[in-house]
Protein backbone atom coordinates (compact mmCIF):
# COMPACT_ATOMS: atom_id res chain seq x y z
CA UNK A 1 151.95 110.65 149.49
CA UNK A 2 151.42 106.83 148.29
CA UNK A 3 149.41 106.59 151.54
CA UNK A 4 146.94 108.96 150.26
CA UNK A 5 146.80 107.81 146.13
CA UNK A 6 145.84 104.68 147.85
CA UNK A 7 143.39 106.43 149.82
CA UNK A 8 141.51 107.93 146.83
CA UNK A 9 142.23 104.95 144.57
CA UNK A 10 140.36 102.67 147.58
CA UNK A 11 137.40 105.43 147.91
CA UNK A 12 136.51 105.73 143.80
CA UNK A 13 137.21 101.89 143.44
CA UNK A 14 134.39 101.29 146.41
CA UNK A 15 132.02 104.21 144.16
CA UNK A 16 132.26 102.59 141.42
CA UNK A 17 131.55 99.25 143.07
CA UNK A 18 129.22 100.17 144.85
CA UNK A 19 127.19 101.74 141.72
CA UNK A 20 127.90 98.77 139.71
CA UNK A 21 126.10 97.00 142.77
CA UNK A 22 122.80 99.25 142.18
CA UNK A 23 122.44 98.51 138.57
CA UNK A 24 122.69 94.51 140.19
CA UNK A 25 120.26 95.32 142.96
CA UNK A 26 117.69 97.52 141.02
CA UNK A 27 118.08 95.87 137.29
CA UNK A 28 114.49 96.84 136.33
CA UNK A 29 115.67 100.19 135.97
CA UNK A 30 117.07 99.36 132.94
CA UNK A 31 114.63 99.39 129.63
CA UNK A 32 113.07 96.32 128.63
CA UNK A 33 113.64 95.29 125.25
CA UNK A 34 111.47 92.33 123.42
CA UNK A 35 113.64 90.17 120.99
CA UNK A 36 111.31 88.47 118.01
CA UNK A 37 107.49 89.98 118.09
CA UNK A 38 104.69 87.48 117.30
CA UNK A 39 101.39 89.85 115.84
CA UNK A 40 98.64 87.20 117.04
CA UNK A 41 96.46 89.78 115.02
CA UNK A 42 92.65 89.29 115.84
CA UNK A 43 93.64 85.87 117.37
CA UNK A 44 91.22 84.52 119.95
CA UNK A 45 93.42 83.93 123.31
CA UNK A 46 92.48 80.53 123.64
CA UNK A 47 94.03 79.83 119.63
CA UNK A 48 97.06 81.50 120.56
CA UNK A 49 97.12 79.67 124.27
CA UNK A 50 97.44 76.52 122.32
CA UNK A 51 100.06 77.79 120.11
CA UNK A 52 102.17 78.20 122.48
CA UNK A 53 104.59 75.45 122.19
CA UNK A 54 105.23 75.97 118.52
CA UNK A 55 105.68 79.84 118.65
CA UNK A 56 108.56 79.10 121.44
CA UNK A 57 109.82 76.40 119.33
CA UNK A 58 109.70 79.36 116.18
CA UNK A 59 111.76 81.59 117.95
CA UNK A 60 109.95 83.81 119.16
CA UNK A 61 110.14 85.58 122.61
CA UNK A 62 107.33 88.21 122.82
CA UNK A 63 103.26 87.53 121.76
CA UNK A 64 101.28 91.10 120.78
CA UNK A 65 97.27 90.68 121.53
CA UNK A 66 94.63 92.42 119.60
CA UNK A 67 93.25 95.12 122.21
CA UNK A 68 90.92 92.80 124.60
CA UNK A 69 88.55 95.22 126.10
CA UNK A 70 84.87 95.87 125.38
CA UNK A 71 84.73 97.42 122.03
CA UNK A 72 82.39 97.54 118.71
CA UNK A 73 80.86 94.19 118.46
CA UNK A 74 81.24 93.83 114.70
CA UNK A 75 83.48 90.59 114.06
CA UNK A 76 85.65 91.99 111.76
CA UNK A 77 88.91 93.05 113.11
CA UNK A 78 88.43 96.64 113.30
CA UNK A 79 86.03 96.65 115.77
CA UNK A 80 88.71 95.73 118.21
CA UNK A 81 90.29 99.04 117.81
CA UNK A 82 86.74 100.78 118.27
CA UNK A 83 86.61 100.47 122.18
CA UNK A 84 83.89 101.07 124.47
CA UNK A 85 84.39 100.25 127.63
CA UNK A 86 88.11 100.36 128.91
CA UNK A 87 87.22 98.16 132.38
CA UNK A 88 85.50 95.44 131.11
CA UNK A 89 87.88 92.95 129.27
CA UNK A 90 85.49 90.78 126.88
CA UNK A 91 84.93 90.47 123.29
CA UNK A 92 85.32 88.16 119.96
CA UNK A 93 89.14 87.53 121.10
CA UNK A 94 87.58 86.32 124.81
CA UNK A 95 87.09 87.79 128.34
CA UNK A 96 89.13 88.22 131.74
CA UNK A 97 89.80 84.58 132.68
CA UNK A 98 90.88 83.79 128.99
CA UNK A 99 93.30 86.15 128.60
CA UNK A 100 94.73 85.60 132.45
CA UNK A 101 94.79 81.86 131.34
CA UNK A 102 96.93 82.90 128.24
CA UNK A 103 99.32 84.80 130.39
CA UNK A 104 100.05 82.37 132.84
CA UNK A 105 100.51 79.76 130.02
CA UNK A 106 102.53 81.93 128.35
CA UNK A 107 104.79 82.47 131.06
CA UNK A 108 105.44 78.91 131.46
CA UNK A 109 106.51 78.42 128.43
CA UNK A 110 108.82 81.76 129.10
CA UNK A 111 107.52 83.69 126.63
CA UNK A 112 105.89 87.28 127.70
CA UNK A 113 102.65 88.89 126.54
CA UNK A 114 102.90 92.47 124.97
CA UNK A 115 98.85 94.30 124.64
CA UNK A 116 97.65 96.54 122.18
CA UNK A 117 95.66 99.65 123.95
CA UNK A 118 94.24 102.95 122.84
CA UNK A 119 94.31 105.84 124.43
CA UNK A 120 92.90 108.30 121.48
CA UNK A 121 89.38 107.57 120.58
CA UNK A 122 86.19 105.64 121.25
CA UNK A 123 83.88 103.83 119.43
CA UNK A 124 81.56 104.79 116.29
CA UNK A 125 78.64 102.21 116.88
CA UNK A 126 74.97 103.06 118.01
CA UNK A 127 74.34 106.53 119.39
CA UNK A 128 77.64 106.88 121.27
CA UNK A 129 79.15 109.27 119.15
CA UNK A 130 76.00 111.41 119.39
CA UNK A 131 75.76 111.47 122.85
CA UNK A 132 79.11 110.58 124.08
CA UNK A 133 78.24 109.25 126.99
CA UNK A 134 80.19 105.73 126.97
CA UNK A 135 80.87 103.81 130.34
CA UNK A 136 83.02 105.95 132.55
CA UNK A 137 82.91 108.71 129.91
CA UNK A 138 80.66 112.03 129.30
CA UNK A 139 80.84 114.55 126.68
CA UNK A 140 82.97 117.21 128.53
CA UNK A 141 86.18 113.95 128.13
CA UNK A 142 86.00 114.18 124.13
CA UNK A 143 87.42 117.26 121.77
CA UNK A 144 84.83 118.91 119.83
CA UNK A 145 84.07 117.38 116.75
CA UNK A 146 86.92 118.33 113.87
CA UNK A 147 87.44 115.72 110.92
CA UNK A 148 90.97 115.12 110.91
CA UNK A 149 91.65 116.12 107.27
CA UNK A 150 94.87 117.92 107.68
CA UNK A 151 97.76 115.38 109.19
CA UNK A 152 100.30 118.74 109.03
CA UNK A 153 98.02 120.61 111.32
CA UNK A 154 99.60 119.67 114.81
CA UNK A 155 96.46 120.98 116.25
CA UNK A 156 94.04 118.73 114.41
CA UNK A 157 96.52 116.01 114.51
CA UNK A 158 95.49 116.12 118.69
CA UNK A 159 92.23 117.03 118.44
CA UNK A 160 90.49 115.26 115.46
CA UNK A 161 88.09 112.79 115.27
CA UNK A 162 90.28 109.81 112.91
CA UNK A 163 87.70 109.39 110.00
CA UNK A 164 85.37 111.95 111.06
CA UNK A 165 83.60 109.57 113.18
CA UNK A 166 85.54 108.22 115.95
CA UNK A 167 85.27 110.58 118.89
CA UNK A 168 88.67 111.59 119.92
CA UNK A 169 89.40 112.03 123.91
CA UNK A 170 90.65 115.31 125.57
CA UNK A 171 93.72 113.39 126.43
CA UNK A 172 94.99 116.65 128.32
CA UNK A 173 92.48 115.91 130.72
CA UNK A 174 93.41 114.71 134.06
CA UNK A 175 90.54 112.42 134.44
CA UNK A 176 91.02 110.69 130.99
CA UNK A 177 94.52 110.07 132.03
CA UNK A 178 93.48 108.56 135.50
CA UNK A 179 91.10 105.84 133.28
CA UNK A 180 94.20 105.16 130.99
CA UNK A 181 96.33 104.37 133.95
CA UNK A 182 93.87 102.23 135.32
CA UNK A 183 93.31 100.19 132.48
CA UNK A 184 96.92 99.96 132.44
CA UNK A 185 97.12 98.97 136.07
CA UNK A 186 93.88 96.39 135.22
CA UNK A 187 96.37 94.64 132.57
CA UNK A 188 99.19 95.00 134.54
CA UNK A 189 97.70 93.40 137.56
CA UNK A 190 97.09 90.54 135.10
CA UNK A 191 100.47 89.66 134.39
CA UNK A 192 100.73 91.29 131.34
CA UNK A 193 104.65 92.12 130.18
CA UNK A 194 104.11 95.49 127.76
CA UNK A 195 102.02 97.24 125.53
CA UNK A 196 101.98 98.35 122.15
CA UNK A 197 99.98 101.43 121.73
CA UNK A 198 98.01 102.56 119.11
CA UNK A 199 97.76 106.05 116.87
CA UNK A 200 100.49 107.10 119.24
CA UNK A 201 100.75 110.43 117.33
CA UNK A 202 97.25 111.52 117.76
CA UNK A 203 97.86 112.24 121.27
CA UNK A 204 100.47 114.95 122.66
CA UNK A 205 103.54 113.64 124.80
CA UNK A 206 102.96 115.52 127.62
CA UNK A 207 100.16 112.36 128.18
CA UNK A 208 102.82 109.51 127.78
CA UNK A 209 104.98 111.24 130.14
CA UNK A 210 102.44 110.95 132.77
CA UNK A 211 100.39 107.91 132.12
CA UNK A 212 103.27 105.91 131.35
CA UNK A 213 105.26 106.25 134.58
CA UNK A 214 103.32 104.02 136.09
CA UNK A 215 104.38 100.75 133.90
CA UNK A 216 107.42 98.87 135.18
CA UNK A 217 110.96 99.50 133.62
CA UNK A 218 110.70 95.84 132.76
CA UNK A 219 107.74 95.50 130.22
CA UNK A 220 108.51 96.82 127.12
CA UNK A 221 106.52 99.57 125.23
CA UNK A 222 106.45 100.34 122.13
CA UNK A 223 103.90 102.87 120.09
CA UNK A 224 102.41 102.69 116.38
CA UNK A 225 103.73 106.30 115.01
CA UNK A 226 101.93 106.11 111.03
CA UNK A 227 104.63 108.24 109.33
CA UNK A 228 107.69 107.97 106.77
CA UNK A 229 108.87 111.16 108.96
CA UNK A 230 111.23 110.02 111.39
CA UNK A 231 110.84 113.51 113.36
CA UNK A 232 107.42 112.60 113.98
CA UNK A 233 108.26 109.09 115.53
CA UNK A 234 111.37 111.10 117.79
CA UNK A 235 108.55 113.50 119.83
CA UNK A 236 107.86 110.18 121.76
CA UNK A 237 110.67 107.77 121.73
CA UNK A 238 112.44 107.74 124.99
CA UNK A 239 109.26 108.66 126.88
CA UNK A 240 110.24 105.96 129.55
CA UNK A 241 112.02 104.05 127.25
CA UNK A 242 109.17 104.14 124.53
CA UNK A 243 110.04 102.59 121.03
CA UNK A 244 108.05 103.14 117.88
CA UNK A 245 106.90 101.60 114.31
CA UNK A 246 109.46 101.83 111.96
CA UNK A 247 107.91 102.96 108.89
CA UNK A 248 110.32 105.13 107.64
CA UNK A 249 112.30 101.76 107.80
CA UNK A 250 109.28 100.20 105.79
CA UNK A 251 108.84 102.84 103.11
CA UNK A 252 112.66 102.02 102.73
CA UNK A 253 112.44 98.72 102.44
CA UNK A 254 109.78 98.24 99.80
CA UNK A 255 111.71 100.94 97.41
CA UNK A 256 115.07 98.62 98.15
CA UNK A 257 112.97 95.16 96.56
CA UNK A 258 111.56 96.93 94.08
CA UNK A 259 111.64 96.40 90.52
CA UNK A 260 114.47 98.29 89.94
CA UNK A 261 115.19 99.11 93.49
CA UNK A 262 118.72 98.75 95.33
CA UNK A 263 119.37 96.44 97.95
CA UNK A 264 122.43 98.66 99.45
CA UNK A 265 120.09 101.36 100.37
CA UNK A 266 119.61 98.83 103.55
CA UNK A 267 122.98 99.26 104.77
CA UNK A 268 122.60 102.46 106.63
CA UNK A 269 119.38 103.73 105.94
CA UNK A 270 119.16 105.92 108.97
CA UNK A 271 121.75 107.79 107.67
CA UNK A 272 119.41 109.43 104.94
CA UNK A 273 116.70 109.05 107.09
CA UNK A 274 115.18 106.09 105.47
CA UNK A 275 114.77 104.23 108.93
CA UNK A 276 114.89 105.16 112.85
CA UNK A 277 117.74 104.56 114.93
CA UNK A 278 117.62 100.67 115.60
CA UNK A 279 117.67 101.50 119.84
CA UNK A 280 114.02 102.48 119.64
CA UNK A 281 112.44 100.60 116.78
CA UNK A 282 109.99 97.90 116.20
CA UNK A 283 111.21 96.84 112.77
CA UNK A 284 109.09 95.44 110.15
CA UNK A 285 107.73 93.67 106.81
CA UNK A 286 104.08 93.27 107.45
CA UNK A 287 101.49 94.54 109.68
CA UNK A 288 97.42 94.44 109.88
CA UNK A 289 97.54 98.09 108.55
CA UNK A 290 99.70 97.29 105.07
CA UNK A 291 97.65 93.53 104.07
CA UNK A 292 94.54 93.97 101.81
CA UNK A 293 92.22 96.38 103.45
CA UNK A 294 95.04 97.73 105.97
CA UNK A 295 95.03 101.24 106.82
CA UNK A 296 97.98 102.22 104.83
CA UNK A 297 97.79 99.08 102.61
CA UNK A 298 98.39 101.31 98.91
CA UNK A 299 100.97 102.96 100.22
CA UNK A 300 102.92 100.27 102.09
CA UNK A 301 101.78 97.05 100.13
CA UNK A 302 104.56 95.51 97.91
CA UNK A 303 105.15 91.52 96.33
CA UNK A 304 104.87 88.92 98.78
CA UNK A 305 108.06 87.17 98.08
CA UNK A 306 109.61 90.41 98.59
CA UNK A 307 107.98 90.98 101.86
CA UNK A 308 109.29 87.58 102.94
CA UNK A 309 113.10 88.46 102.16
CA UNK A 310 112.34 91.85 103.55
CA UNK A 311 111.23 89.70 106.78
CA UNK A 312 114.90 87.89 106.00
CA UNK A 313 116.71 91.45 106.51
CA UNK A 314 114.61 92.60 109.71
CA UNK A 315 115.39 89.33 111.20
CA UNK A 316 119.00 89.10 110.45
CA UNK A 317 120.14 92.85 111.36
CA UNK A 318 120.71 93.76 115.19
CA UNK A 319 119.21 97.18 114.69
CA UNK A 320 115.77 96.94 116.08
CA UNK A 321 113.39 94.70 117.90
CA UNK A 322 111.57 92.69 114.76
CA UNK A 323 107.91 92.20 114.39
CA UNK A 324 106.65 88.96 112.50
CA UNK A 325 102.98 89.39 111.41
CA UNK A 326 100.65 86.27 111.91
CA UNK A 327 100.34 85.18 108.46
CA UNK A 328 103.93 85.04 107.84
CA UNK A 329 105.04 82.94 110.91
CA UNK A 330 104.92 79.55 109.49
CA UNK A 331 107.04 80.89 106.45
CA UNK A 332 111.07 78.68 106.36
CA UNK A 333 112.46 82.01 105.81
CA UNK A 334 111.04 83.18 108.90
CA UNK A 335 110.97 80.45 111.19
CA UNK A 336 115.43 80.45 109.95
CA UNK A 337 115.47 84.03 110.63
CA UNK A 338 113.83 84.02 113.73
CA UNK A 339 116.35 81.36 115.19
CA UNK A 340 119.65 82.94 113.32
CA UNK A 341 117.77 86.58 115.07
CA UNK A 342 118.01 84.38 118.63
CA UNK A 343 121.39 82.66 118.53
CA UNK A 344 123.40 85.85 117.13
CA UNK A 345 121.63 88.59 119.11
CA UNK A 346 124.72 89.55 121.31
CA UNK A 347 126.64 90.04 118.01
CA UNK A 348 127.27 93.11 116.20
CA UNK A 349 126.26 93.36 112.58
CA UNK A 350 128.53 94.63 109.12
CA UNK A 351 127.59 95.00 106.34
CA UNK A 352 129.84 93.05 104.13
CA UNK A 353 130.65 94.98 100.34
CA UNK A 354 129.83 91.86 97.76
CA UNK A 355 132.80 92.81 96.12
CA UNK A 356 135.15 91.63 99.24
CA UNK A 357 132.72 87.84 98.69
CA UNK A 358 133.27 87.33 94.78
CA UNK A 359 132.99 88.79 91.72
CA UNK A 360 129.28 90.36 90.64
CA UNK A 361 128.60 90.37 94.42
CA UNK A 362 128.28 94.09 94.75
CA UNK A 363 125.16 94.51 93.28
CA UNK A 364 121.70 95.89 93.85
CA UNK A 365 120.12 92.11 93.85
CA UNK A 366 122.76 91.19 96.60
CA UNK A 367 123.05 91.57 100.63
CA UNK A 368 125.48 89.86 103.03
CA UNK A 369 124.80 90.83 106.38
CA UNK A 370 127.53 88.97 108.62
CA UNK A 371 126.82 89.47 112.72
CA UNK A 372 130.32 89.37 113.96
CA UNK A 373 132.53 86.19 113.10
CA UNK A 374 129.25 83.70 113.77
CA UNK A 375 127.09 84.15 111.25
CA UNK A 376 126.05 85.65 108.01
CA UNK A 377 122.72 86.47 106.14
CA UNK A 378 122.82 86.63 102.55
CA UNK A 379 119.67 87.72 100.47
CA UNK A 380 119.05 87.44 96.86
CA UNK A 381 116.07 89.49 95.26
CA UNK A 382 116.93 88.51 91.47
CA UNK A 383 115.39 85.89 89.60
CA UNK A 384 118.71 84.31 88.99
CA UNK A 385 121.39 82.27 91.28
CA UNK A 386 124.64 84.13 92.10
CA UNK A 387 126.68 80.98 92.16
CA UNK A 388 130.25 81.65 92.21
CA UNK A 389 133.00 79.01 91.80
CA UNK A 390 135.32 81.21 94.37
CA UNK A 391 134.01 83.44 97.08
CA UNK A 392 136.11 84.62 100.24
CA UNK A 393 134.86 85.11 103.59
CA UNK A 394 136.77 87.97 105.63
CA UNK A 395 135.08 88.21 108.01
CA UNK A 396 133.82 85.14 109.44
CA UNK A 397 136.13 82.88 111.27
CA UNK A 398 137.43 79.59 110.26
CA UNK A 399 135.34 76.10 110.75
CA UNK A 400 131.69 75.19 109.23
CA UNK A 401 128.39 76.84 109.37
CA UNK A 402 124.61 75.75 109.06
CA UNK A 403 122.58 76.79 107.04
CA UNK A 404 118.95 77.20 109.13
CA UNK A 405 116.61 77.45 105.77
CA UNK A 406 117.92 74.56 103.54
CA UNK A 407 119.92 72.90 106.06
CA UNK A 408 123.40 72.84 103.95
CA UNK A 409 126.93 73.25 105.37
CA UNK A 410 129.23 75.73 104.44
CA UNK A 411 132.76 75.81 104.96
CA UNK A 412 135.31 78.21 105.57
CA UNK A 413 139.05 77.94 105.30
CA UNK A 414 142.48 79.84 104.77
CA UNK A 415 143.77 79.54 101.37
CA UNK A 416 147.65 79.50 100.49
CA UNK A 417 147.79 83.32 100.03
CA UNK A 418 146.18 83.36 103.58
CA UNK A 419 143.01 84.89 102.66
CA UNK A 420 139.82 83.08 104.06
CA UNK A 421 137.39 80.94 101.33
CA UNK A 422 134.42 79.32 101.31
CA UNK A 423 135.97 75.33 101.02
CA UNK A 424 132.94 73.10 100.88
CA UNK A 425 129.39 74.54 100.20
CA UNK A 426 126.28 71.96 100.25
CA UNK A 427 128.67 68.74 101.83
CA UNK A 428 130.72 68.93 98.78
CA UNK A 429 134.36 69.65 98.19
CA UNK A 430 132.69 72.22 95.66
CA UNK A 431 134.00 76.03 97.10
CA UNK A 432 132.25 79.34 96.10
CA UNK A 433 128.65 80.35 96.73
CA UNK A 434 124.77 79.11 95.19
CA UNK A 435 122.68 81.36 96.52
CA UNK A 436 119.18 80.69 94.79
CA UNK A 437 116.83 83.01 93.05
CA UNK A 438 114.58 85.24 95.07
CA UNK A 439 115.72 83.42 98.71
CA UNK A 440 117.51 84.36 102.10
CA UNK A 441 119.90 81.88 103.19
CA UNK A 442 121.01 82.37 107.37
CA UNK A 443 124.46 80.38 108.39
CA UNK A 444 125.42 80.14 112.06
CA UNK A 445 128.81 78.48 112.91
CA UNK A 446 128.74 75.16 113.88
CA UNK A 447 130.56 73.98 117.62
């Protein structure tokens, strides 16, 4: 009888082996995920090529192009999103060589190269959208002309031209899905490591499924889903391992830093649908669609400062993969939360109640994000300090931390009723917490 437990116990240890072995042997099976985003929005590739250095130094892991093929000429940074020619890569940003240059540059300095395509409509410039005959393109490859002027209308959704003018592909077609995958397969063969794809839900699923089967398991994907409906965003995430736009998470988040608004709504917003589950979102403050003159600018568009500590609490949660908009890169708050982002990712995140930190700490001004026993993120939207003489620290462990904005030292310690306390704050013996008006503040413990 023992002879033959042993027997089994030998034949599912070997299984089990032998399919840890095949997650070893074929690891690119596995999703991709990116770790900080850099938008180099409407960046030429040779400016971002020489960047290089200083994004890595930044933090960040993953650089997002402007789309690079042959589109509208105009220099302004829509015409990049107005293509014309999917197989010719050339334009304001730079052509073919550029961009391969960037790549390989990029990959020396280990950072990877994520591409902005579109798959749902062509240009509106000279007699195209008359005639519809584009390079590699005739009129039976577009939907009949129908103004998209009903976004409930699943139909029109699909099938209608975005502003009336932009001629919208039949995307069910199996020769517009052959040209998608080989402009994939032209970017691909370029080194490129993902793509983020554009008006994602202006095109059914049923295309994803099929044109992106050919991309790697490795490069990540993510897709730009417009909506504060997370149901909307859920009809394509998961479509080999596709990720989308968090703008429920965005609609959330300028509500939350408000005048008047409530900083705890951030501590599980998915669980009144206020974000997407953090496995498949691309979190975020800013894009080029919510600045001045963005798409969805009046909608989205709320105080700077409090886009930068909104920034603070995409970067220091573990839920989703963060995008940092060009203009915002350079910020301290950033560049901090970018490294704290790096050094804790492996970490889980709590919440921490203000009330268990010190007294007036649970309040809609306050949130103290700690990422295991490592690290903690605390961000203050008021116009005041909260500087307590005595604040406790459950759930960190004992030793000192450093601050990556301000570069101060804080502390920790067990107190004679063996509860743990911030002990020195800013290389004083001085205990308690100073957190400053309208800042973020990121400490990661110290070896």
């Amino acid at each position: 009888m023992l002879q033959k437990l042993s027997f089994y116990f030998d034949s599912w240890l070997n299984l089990v082996i032998a399919f840890c072995l095949s997650f070893l042997i074929i690891g690119h099976t596995l999703p991709a995920k990116a770790d900080v985003i850099y938008q180099a929005f409407d960046q030429p590739f040779q400016e971002i090529e020489n960047q290089l250095p200083q994004l890595k130094a930044d933090g960040f892991t993953y650089i997002q192009i402007s789309p690079p093929q042959k589109s509208h000429p105009s220099e302004a940074w829509w015409g990049r999103y107005q293509p014309i020619d999917f197989a010719v890569i050339e334009g304001p940003l730079g052509n073919k060589e550029q961009l391969k240059s960037l790549i390989n540059k990029a990959h020396q300095e280990d950072l990877k190269i994520l591409v902005d395509v579109i798959f749902n409509h062509m240009a509106n410039y000279g007699d195209y959208p008359n005639t519809l005959n584009y390079p590699h393109y005739s009129p039976q490859d577009f939907h009949p002309k129908t103004c998209m002027d009903n976004d409930q209308d699943p139909y029109v959704l699909t099938h209608g031209w975005l502003s009336c003018n932009l001629p919208d592909l039949n995307t069910e077609s199996k020769y517009v899905r052959k040209e998608a995958k080989n402009y994939l397969n032209l970017l691909l063969d370029l080194g490129v490591d993902g793509f983020r794809i554009d008006t994602v839900k202006h095109v059914e699923p049923e295309f994803f499924e099929e044109v992106l089967a050919i991309v790697p398991a490795d490069k990540y994907v993510y897709g730009e889903v417009l909506s504060g409906n997370p149901d909307e965003s859920y009809l394509y995430t998961g479509i080999h391992g596709l990720d989308s736009t968090d703008y429920p998470l965005l609609g959330t988040l300028k509500k939350a830093f408000s005048l008047g608004g409530d900083l705890r709504s951030l501590i599980d917003p998915v669980s009144f649908r206020g974000a997407l589950r953090g496995s498949e979102a691309v979190t975020f403050a800013k894009t080029h669609d919510t600045i001045p003159g963005g798409e969805s600018y009046d909608f989205y568009g709320f105080d700077e400062r409090d886009q930068m500590l909104a920034n603070a609490y995409v970067l220091a949660r573990q839920d989703g993969t963060p995008l940092i908009f060009r203009d915002d890169a350079n910020d301290p708050i950033v560049q901090a939360g970018s490294h704290f982002h790096e050094q804790l990712l492996p970490q889980p995140q709590y919440f921490r109640n203000g009330k268990e930190i010190a007294q007036g700490g649970d309040s809609p001004n306050l949130l103290f994000i700690e990422r295991g026993d490592q690290g903690i993120a605390m961000v203050n939207k008021a116009g005041e300090a909260f500087a307590p003489t005595v604040a406790k620290m459950p759930g960190l462990a004992e030793g000192c931390y450093e601050e990556l904005v301000n570069d101060l030292t804080m502390c920790i310690g067990v107190g004679d009723d063996g509860q743990k306390y911030v002990s020195q704050w800013n290389s004083t013996d001085k205990g308690g917490l100073d957190i400053p008006p309208r800042s973020a503040l990121f400490f990661v413990k110290q070896d």
